[in-house]
C-alpha atoms as a PDB file:
ATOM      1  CA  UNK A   1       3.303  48.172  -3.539  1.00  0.00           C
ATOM      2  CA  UNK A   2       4.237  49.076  -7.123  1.00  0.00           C
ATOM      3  CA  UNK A   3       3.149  46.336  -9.991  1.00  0.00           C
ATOM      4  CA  UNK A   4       5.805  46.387 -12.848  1.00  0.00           C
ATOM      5  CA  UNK A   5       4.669  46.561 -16.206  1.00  0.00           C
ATOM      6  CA  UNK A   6       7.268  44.187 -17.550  1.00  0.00           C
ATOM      7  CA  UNK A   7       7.442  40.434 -16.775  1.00  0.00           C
ATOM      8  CA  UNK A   8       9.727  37.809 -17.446  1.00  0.00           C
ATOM      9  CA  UNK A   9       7.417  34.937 -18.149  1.00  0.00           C
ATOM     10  CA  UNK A  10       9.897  32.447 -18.184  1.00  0.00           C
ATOM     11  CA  UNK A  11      13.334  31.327 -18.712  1.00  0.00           C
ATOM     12  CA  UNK A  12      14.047  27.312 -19.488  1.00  0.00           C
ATOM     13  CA  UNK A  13      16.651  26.079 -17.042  1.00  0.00           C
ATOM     14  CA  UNK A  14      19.820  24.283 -18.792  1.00  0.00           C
ATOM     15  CA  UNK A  15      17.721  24.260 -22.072  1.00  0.00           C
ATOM     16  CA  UNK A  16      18.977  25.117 -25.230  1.00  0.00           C
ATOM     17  CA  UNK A  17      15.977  26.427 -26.571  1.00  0.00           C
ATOM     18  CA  UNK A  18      15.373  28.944 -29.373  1.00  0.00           C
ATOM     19  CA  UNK A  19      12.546  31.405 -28.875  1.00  0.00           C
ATOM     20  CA  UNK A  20      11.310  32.611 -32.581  1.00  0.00           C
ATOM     21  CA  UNK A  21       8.852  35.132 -33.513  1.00  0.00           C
ATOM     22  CA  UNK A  22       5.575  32.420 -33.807  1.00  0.00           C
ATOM     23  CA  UNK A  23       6.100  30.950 -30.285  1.00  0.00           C
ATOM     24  CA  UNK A  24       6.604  35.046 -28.933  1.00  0.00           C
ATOM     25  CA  UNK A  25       3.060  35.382 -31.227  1.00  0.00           C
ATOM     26  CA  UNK A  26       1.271  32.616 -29.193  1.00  0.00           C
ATOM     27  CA  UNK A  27       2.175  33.855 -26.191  1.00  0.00           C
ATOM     28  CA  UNK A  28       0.970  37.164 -27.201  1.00  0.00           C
ATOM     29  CA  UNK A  29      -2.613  35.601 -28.007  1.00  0.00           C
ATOM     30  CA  UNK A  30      -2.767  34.325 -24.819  1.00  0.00           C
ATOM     31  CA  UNK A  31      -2.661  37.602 -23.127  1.00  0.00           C
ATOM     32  CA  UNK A  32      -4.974  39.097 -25.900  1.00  0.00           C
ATOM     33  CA  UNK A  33      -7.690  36.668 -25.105  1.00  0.00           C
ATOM     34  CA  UNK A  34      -7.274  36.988 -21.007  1.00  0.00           C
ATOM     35  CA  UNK A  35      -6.664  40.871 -20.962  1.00  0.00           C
ATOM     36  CA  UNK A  36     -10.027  43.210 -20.308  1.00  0.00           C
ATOM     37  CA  UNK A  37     -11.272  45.015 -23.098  1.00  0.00           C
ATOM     38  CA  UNK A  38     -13.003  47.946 -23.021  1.00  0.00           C
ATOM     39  CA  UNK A  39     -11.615  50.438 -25.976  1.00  0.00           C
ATOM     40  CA  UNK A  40      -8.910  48.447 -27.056  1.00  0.00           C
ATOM     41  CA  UNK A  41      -5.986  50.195 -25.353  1.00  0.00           C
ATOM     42  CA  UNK A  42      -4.854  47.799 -23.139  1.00  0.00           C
ATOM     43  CA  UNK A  43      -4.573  45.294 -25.556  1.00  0.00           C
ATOM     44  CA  UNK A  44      -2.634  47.321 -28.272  1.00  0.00           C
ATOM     45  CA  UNK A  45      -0.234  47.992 -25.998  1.00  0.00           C
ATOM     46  CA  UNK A  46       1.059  44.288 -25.017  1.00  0.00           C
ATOM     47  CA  UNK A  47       4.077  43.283 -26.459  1.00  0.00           C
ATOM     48  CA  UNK A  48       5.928  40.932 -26.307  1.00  0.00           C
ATOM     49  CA  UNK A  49      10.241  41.007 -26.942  1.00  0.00           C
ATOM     50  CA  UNK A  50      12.798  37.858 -26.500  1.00  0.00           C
ATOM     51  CA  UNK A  51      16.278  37.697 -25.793  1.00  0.00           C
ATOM     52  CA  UNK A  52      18.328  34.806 -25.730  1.00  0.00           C
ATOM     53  CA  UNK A  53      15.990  32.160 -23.980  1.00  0.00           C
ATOM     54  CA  UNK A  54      14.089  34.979 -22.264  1.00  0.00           C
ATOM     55  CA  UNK A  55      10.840  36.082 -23.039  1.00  0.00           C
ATOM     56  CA  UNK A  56       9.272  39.178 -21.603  1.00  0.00           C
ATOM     57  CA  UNK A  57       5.626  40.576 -21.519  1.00  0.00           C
ATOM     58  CA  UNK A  58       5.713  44.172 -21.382  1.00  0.00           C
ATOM     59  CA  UNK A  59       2.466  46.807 -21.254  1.00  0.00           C
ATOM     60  CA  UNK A  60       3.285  50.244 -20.938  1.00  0.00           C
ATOM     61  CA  UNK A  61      -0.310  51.531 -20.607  1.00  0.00           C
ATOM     62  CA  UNK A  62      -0.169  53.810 -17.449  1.00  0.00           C
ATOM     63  CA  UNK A  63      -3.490  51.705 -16.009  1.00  0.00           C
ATOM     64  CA  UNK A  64      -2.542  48.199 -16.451  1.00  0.00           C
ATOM     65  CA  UNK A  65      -1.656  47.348 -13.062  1.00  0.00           C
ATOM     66  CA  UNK A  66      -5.115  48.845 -11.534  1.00  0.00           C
ATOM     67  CA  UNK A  67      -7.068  46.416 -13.976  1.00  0.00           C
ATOM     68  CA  UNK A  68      -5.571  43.242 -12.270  1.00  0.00           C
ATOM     69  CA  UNK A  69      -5.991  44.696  -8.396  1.00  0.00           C
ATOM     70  CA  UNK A  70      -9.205  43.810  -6.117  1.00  0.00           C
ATOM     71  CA  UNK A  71     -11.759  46.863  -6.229  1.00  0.00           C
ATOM     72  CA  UNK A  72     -11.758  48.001  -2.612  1.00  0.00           C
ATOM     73  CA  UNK A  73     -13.369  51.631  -3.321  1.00  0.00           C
ATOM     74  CA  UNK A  74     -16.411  52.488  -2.322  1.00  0.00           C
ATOM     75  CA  UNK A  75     -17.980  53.337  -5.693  1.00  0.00           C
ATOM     76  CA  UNK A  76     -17.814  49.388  -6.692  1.00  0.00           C
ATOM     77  CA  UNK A  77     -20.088  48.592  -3.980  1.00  0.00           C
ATOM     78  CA  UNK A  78     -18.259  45.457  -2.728  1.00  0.00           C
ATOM     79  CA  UNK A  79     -18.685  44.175  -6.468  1.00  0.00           C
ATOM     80  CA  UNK A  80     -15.546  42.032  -7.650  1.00  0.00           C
ATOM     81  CA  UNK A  81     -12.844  43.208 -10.490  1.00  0.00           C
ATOM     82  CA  UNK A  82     -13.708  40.891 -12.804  1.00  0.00           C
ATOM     83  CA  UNK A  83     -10.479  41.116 -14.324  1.00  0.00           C
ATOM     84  CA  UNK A  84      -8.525  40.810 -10.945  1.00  0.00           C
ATOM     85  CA  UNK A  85      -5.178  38.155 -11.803  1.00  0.00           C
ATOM     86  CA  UNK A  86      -5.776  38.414 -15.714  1.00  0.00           C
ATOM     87  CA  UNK A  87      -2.087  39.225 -16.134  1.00  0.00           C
ATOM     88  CA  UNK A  88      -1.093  36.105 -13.584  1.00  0.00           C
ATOM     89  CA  UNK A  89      -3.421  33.806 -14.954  1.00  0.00           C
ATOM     90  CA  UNK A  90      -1.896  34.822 -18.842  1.00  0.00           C
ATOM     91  CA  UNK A  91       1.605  34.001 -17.315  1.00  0.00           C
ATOM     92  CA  UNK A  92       0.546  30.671 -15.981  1.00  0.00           C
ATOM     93  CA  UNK A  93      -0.821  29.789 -19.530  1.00  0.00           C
ATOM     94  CA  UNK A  94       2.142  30.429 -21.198  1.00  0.00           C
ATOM     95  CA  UNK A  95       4.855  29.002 -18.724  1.00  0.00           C
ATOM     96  CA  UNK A  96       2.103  26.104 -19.254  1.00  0.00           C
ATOM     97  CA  UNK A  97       2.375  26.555 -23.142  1.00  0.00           C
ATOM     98  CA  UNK A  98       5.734  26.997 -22.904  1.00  0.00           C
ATOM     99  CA  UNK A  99       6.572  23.406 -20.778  1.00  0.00           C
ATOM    100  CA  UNK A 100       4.386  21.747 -23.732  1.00  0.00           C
ATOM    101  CA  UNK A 101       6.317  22.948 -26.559  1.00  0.00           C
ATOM    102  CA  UNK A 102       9.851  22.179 -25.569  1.00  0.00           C
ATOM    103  CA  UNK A 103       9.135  19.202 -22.931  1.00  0.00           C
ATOM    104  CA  UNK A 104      10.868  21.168 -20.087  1.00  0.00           C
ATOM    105  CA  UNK A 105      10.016  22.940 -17.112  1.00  0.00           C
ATOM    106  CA  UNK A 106       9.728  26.798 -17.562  1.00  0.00           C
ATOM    107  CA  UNK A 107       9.315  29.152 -14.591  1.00  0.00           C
ATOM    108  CA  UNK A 108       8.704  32.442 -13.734  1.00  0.00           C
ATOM    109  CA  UNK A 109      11.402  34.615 -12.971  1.00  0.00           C
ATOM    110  CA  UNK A 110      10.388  39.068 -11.977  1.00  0.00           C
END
């Protein structure tokens, strides 16, 4: 099963909510700090673009759906992906952060 790059973190039902360039920025810091870092290109490549009252989380990095998988090869040595759910975990923090802000419930909608 394929892992899409792009995410629609969430869309406010019956809300009429306005989206602006600082609350897109937050939500981009909260995928900076979860996302694994080891030279940096992971992390320059999130992005984050909103339309209407939805706002996606897009990575185009070739890679980033292998850093959120379990590690079931044989050259980890059983050893966990300490990264595994990053980019679910960031999405649950910022339908959370989301909810806070406007006092409604956001949810997830691929």
């Amino acid at each position: 099963m394929e892992k899409s790059n792009r995410e629609n973190v969430g869309q406010a039902r019956n809300a009429e909510v306005k989206l602006d360039s600082q609350i897109a920025a937050q939500i981009r810091r909260i995928f900076l700090a979860n996302a694994p870092e080891r030279k940096g290109g992971l992390k320059r490549q999130i992005r984050v673009e909103v339309e209407g009252n939805i706002l996606r989380v897009i990575s185009d990095i070739y890679y980033m759906p292998y850093t959120e998988e379990k590690w079931i090869s044989k050259q980890w040595r059983g050893r966990e992906n300490p990264n595994e759910a990053w980019f679910r975990k960031s999405v649950e923090q910022s339908i959370d952060f989301l909810s806070r802000i406007y006092g409604k419930e956001w949810k997830r909608e691929s």
